[in-house]
C-alpha atoms as a PDB file:
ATOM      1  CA  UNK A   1     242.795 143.687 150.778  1.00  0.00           C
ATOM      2  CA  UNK A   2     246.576 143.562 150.205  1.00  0.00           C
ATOM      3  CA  UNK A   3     249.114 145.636 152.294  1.00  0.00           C
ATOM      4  CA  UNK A   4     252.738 145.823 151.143  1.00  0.00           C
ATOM      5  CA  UNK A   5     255.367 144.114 153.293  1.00  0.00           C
ATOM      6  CA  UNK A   6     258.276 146.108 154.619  1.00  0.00           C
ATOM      7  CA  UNK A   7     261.043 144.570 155.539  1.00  0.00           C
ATOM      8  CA  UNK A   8     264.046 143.142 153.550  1.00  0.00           C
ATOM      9  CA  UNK A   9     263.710 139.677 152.216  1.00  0.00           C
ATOM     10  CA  UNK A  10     265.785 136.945 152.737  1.00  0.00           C
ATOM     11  CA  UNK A  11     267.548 134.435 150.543  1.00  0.00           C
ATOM     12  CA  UNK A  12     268.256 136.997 147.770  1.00  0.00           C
ATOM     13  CA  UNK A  13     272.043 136.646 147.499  1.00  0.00           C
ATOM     14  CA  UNK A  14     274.544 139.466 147.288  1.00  0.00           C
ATOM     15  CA  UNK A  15     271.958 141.702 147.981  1.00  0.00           C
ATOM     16  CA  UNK A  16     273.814 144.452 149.573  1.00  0.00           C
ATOM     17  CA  UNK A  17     274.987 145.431 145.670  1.00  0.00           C
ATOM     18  CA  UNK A  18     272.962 148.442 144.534  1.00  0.00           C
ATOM     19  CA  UNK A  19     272.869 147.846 140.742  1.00  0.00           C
ATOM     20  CA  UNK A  20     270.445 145.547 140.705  1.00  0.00           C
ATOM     21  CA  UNK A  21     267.933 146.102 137.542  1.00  0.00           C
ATOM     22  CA  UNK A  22     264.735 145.221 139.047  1.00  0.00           C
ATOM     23  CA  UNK A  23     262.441 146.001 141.684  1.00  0.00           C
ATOM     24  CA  UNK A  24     260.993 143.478 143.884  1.00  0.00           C
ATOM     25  CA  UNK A  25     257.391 144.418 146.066  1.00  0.00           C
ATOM     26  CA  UNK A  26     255.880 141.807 148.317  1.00  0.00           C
ATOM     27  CA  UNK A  27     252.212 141.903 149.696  1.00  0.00           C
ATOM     28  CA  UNK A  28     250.520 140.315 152.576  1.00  0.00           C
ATOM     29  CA  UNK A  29     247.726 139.035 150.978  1.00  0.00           C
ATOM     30  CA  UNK A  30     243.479 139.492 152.731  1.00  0.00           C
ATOM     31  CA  UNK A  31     242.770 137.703 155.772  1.00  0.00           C
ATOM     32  CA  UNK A  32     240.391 135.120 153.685  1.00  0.00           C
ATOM     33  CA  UNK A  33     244.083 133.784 152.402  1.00  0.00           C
ATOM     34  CA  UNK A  34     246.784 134.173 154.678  1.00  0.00           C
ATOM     35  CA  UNK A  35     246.155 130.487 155.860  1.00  0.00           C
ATOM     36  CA  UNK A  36     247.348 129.282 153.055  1.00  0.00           C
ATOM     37  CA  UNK A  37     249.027 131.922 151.359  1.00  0.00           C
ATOM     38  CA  UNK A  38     252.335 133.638 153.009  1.00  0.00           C
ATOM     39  CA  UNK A  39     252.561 136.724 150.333  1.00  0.00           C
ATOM     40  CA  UNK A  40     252.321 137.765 146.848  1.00  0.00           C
ATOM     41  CA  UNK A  41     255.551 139.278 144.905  1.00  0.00           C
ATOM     42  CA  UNK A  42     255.913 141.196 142.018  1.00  0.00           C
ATOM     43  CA  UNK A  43     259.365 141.532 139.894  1.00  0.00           C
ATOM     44  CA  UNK A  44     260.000 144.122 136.922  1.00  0.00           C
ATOM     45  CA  UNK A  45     262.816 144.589 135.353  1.00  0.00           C
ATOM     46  CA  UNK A  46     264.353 146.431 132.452  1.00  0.00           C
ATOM     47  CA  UNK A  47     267.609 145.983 131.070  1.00  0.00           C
ATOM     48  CA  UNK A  48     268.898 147.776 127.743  1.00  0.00           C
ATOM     49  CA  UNK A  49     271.773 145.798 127.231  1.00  0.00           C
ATOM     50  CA  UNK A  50     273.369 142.164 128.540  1.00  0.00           C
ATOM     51  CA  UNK A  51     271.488 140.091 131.029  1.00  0.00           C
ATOM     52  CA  UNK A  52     271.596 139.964 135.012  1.00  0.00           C
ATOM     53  CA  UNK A  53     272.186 136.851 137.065  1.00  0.00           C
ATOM     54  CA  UNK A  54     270.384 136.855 140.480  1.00  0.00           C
ATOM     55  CA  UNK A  55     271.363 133.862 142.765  1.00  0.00           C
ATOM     56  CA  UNK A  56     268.139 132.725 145.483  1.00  0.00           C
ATOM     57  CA  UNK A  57     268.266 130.508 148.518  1.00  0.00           C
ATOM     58  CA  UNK A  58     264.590 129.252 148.290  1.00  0.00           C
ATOM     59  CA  UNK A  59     262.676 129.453 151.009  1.00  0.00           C
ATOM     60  CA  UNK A  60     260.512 125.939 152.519  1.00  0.00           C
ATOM     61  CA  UNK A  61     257.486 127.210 150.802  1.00  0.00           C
ATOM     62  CA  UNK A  62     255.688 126.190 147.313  1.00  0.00           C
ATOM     63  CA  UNK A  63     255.546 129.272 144.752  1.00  0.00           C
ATOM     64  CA  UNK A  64     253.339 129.341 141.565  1.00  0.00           C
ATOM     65  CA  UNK A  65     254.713 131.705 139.470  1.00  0.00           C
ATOM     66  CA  UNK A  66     252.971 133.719 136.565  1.00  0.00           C
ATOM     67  CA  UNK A  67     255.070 135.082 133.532  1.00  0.00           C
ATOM     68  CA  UNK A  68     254.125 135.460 130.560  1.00  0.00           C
ATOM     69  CA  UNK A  69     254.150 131.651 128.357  1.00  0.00           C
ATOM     70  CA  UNK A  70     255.673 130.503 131.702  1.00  0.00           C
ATOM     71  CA  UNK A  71     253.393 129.693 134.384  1.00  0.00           C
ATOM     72  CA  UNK A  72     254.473 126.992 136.434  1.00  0.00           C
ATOM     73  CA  UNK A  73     254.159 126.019 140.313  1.00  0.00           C
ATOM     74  CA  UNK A  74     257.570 125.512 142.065  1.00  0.00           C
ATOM     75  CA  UNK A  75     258.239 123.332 144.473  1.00  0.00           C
ATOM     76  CA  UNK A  76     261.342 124.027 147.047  1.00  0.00           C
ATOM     77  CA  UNK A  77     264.107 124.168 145.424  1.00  0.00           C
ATOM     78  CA  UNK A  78     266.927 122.382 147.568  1.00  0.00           C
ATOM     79  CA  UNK A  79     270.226 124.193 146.707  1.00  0.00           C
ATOM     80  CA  UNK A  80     271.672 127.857 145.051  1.00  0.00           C
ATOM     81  CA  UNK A  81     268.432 129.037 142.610  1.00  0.00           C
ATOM     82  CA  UNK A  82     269.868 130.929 139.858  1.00  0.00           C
ATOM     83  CA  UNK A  83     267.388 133.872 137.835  1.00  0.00           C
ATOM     84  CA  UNK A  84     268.489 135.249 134.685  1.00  0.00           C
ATOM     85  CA  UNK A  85     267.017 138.699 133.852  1.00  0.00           C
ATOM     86  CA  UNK A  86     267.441 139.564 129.828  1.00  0.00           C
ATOM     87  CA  UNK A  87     265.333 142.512 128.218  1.00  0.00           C
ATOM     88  CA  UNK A  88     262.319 143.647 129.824  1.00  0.00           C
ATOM     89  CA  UNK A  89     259.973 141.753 131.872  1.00  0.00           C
ATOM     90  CA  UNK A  90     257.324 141.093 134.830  1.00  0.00           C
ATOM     91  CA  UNK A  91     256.641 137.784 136.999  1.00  0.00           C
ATOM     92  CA  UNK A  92     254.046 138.046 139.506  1.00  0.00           C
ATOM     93  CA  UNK A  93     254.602 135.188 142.126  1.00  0.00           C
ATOM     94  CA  UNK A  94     252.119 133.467 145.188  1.00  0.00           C
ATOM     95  CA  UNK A  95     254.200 132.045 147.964  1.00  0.00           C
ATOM     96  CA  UNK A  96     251.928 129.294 149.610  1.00  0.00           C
ATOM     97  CA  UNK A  97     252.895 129.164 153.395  1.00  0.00           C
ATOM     98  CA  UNK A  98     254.762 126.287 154.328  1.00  0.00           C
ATOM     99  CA  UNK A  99     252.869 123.146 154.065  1.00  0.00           C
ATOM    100  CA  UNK A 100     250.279 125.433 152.254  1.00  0.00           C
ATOM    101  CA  UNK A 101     250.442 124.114 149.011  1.00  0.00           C
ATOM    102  CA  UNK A 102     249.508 120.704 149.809  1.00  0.00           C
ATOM    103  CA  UNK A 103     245.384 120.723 150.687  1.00  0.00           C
ATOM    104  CA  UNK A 104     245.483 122.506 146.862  1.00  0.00           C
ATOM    105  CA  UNK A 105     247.233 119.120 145.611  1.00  0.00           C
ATOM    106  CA  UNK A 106     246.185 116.686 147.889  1.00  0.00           C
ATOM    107  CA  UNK A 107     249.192 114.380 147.521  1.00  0.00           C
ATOM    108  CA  UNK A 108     253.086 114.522 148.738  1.00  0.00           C
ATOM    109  CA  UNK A 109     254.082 117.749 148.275  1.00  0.00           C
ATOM    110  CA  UNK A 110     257.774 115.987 147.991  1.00  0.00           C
ATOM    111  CA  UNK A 111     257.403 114.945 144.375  1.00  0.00           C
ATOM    112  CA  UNK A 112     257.910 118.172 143.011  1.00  0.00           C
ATOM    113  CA  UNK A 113     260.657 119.321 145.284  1.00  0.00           C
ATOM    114  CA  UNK A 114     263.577 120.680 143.089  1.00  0.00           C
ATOM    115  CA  UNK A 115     260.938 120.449 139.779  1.00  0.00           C
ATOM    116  CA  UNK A 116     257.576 122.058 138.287  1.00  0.00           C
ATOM    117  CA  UNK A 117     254.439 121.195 138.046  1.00  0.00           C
ATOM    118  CA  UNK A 118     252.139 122.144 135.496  1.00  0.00           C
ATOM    119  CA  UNK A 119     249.221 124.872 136.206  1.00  0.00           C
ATOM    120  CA  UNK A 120     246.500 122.742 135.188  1.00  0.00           C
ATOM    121  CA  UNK A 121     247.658 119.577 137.134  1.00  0.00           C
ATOM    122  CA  UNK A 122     246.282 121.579 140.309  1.00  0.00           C
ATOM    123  CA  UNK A 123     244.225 124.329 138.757  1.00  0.00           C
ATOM    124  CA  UNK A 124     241.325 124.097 136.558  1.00  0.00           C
ATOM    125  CA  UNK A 125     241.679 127.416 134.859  1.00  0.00           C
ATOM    126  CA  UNK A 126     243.000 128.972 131.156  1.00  0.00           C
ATOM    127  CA  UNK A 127     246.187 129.817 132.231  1.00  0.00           C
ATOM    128  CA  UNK A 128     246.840 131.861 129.005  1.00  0.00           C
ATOM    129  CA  UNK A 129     243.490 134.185 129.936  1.00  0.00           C
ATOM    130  CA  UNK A 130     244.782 134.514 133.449  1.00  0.00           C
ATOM    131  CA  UNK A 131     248.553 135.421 132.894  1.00  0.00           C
ATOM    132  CA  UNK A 132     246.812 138.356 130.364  1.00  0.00           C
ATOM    133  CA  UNK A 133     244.797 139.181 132.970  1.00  0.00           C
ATOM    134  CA  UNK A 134     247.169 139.356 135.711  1.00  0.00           C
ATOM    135  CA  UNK A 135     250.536 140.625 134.030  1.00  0.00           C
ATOM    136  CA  UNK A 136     248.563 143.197 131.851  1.00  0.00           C
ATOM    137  CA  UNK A 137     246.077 145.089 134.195  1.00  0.00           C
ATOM    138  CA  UNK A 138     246.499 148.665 134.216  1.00  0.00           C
ATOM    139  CA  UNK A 139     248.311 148.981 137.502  1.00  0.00           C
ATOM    140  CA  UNK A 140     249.882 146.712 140.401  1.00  0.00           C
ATOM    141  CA  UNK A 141     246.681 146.889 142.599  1.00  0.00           C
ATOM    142  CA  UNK A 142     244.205 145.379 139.568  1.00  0.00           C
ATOM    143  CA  UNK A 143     247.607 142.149 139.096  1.00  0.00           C
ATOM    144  CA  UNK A 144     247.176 141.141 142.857  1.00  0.00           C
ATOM    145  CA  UNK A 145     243.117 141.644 143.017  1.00  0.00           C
ATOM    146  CA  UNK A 146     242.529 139.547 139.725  1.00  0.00           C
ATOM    147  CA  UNK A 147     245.499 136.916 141.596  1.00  0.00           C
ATOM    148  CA  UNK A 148     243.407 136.842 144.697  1.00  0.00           C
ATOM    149  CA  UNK A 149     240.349 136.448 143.092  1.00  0.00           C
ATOM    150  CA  UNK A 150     241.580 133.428 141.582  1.00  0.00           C
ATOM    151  CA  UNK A 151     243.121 131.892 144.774  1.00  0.00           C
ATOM    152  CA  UNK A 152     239.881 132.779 146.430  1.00  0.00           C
ATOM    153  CA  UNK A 153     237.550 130.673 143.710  1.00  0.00           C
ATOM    154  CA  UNK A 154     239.312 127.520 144.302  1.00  0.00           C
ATOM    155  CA  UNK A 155     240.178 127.337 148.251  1.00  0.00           C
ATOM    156  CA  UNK A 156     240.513 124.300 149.702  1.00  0.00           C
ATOM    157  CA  UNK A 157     239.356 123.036 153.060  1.00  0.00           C
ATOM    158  CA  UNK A 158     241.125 124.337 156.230  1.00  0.00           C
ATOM    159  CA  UNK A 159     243.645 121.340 156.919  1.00  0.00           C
ATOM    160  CA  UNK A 160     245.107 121.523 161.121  1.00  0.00           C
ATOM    161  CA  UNK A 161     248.051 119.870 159.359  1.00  0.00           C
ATOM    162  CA  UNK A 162     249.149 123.234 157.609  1.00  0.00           C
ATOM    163  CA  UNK A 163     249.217 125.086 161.280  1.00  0.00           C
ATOM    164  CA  UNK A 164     250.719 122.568 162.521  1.00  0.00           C
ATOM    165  CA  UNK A 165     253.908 122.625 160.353  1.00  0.00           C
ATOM    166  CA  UNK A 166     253.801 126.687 159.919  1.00  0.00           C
ATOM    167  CA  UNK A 167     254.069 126.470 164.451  1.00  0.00           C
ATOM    168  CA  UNK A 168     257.036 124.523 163.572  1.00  0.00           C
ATOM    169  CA  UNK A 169     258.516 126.621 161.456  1.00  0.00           C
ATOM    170  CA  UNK A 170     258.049 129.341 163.614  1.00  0.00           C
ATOM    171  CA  UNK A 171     260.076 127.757 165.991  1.00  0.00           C
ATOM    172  CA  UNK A 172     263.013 126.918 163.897  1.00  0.00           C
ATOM    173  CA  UNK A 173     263.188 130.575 163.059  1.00  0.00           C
ATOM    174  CA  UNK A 174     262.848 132.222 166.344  1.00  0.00           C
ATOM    175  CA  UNK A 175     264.941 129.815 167.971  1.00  0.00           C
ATOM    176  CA  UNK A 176     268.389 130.804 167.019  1.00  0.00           C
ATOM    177  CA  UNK A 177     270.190 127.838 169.234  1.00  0.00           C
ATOM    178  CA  UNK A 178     267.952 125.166 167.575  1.00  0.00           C
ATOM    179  CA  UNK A 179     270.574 123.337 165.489  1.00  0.00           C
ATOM    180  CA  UNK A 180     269.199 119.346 165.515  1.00  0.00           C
ATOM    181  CA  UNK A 181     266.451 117.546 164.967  1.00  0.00           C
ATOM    182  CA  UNK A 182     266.212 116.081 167.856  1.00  0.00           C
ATOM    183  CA  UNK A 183     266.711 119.494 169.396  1.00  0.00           C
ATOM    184  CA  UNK A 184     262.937 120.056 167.590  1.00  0.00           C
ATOM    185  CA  UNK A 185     261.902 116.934 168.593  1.00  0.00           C
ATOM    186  CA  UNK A 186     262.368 117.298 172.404  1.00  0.00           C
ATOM    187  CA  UNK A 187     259.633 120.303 171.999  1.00  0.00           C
ATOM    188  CA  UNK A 188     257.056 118.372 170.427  1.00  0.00           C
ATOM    189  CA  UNK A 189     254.614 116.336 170.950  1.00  0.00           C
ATOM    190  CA  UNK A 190     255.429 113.830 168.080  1.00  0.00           C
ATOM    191  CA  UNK A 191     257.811 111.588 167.219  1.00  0.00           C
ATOM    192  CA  UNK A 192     260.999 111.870 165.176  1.00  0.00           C
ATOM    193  CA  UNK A 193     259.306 109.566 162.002  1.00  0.00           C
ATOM    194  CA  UNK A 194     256.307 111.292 162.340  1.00  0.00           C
ATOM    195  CA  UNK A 195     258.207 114.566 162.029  1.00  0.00           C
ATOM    196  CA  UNK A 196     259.928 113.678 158.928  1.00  0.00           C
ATOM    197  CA  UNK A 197     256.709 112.245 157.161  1.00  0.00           C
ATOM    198  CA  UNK A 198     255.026 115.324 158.037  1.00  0.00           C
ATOM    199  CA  UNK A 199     257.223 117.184 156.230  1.00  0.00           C
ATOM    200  CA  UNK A 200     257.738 115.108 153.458  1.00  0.00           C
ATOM    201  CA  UNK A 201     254.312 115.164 152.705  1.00  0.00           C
ATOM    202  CA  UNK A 202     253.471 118.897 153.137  1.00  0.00           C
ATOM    203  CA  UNK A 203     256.358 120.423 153.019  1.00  0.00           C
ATOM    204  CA  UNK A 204     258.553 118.723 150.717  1.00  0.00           C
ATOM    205  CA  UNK A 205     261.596 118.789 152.573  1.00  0.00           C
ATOM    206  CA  UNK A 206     262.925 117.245 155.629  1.00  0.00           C
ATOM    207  CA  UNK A 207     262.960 119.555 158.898  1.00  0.00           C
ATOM    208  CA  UNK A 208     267.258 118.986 158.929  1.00  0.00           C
ATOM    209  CA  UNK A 209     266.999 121.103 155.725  1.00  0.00           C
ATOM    210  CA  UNK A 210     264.950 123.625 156.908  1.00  0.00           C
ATOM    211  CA  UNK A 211     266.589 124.333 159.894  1.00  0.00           C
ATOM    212  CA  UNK A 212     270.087 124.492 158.219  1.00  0.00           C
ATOM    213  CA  UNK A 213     268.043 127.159 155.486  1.00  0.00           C
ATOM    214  CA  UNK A 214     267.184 128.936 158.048  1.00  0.00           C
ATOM    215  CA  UNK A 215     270.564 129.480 159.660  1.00  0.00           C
ATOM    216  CA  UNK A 216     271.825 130.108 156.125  1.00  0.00           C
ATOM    217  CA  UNK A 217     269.537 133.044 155.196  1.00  0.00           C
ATOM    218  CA  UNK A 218     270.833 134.353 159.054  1.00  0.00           C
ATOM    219  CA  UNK A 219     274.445 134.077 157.855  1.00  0.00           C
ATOM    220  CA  UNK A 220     273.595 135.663 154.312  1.00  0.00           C
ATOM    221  CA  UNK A 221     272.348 138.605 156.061  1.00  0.00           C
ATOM    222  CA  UNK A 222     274.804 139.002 158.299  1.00  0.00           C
ATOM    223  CA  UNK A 223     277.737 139.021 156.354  1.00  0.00           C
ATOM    224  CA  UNK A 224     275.788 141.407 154.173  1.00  0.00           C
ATOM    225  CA  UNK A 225     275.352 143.729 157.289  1.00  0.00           C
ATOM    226  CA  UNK A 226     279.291 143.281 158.937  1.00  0.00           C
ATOM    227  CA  UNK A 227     281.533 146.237 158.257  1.00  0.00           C
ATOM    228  CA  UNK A 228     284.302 144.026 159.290  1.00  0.00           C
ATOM    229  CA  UNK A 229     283.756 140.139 158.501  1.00  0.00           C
ATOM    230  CA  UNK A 230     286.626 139.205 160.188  1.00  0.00           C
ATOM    231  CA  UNK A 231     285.894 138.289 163.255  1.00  0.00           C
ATOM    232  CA  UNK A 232     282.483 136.869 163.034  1.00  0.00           C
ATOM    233  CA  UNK A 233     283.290 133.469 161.586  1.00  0.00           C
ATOM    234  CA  UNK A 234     283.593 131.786 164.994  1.00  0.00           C
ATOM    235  CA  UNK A 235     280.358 133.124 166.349  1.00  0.00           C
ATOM    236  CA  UNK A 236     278.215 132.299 163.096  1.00  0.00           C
ATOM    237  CA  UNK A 237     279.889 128.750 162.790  1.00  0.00           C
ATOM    238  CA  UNK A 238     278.710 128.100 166.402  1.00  0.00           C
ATOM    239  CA  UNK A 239     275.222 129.609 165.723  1.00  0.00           C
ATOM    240  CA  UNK A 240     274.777 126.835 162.928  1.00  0.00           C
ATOM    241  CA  UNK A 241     276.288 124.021 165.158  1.00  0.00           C
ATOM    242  CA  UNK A 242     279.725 123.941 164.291  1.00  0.00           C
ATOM    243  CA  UNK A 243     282.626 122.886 166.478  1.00  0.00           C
ATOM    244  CA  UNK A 244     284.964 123.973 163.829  1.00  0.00           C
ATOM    245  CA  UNK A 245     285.040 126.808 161.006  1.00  0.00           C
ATOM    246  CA  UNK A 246     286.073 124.469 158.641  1.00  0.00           C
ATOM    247  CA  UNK A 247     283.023 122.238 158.680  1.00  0.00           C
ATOM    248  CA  UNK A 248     280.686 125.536 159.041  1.00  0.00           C
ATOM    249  CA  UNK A 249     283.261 126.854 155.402  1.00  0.00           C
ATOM    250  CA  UNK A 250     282.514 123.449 153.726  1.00  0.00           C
ATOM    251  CA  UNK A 251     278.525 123.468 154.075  1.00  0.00           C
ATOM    252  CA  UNK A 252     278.490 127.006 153.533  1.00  0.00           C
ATOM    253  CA  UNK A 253     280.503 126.712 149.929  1.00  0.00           C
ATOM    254  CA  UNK A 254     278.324 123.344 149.013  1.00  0.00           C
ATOM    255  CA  UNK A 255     274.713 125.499 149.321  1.00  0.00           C
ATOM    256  CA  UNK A 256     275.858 129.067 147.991  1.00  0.00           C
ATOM    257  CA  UNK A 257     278.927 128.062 146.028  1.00  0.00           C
ATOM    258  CA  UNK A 258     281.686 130.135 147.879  1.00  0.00           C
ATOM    259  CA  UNK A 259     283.596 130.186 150.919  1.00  0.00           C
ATOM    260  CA  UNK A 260     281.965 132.989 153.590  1.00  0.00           C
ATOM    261  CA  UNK A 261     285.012 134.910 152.622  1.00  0.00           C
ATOM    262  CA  UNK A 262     284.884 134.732 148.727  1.00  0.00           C
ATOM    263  CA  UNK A 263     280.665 136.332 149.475  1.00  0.00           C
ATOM    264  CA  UNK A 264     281.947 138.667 151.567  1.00  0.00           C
ATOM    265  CA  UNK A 265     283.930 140.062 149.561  1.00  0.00           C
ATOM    266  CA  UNK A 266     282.002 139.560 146.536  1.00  0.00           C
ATOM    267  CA  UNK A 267     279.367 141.677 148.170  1.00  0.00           C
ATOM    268  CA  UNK A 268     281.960 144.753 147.872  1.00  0.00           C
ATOM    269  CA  UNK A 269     282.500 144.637 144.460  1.00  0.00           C
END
């Protein structure tokens, strides 16, 4: 059974604007699939006129994506993601928990990092039957019961590799002064290489990225929260590791494509 989540997701850019044309629900998926599978999300959207640009920070997790003609699986998408909304429209997506993708695919999860992969590379199913199925049933709950009766046909094996990497991840994100690598390193019991390969293989990204991610989506929603922006920068460019603002500006502006200053103030416009 699915329950709907809560609380406000993260990595959806200028988000404090309040004309945005579509509706986003997220769902914890049954117990049978939360190994493998973090949550299920539905976008609709309507627009009568013109089309809507929605910029994404991706999060270190594999997404197959259903729309209509366009099912493909995702794989982490390493800078700014960029949606463009035009007419009217519904995509229901399955985020895989990081490192959850892989015991579906069985090889390095790396090779589709910033690319697609076809549905029937991984699935063996008639994709065409199943978006009908899933974009056209008569209400939300019959779209995520005929989506987890598909994930539920074709579960893999449990693989201790997948907990593994989803403990790590938990500690980059509740460990707000965890800035390095080897920071990470010193509180496991593996090696640096080993590290790396893990992640390259089940992830699809190395764990510098995902910390820095991490501390991005933190800085996203903080500037989104401030009243006064001001006289944060210092604090959030020392909460990402920075010994200077300008270093913090430069990596900021190379991931989301403007200064901190230039989003804040976009975000009141």
């Amino acid at each position: 059974m699915v329950n709907p989540r809560t609380e406000k997701p993260k990595g959806i850019l200028y988000s404090r604007k309040e004309d945005q044309p579509f509706q986003v629900l997220r769902y914890t998926p049954s117990k049978e699939l939360q190994y493998f599978i973090e949550h299920i999300w539905v976008v609709e959207w309507e627009l009568e006129n013109g089309v809507y640009k929605q910029d994404i920070l991706s999060h270190p997790s594999v997404q197959l994506v259903f729309e209509k003609d366009k099912t493909w699986i995702w794989g982490v998408v390493t800078g700014k993601f960029r949606r463009t909304l035009e007419g009217k429209g519904k995509v229901l997506g399955v985020r895989f928990t990081p490192g959850g993708f892989y015991p579906f695919y069985q090889s390095s999860v790396s090779a589709i990092t910033d690319g697609v992969l076809a549905f029937d590379k991984v699935f063996d199913a008639d994709v065409a039957k199943l978006e009908e199925e899933i974009l056209n049933a008569a209400n939300i709950e019959g779209s995520l019961n005929r989506v987890e009766q598909f994930l539920k046909d074709c579960l893999p094996e449990r693989d201790e590799w997948v907990k593994k990497v989803n403990d790590i991840i938990d500690l980059i994100m509740q460990d707000h002064c965890l800035i390095e690598v080897d920071q990470l390193v010193d509180k496991l019991d593996m090696s640096k290489r080993s590290l790396q390969r893990l992640f390259k293989w089940y992830v699809g990204i190395s764990p510098k990225w995902a910390i820095k991610r991490f501390r991005l989506h933190e800085v996203a929603a903080k500037i989104a929260e401030a009243e006064e922006t001001k006289t944060i920068w210092p604090e959030l460019a020392l909460g990402l590791g920075y010994y200077d603002q300008a270093h913090f500006i430069k990596d900021f502006k190379s991931v989301v494509g403007e200064t901190p200053v230039e989003y804040a103030r976009s975000l009141k416009t």
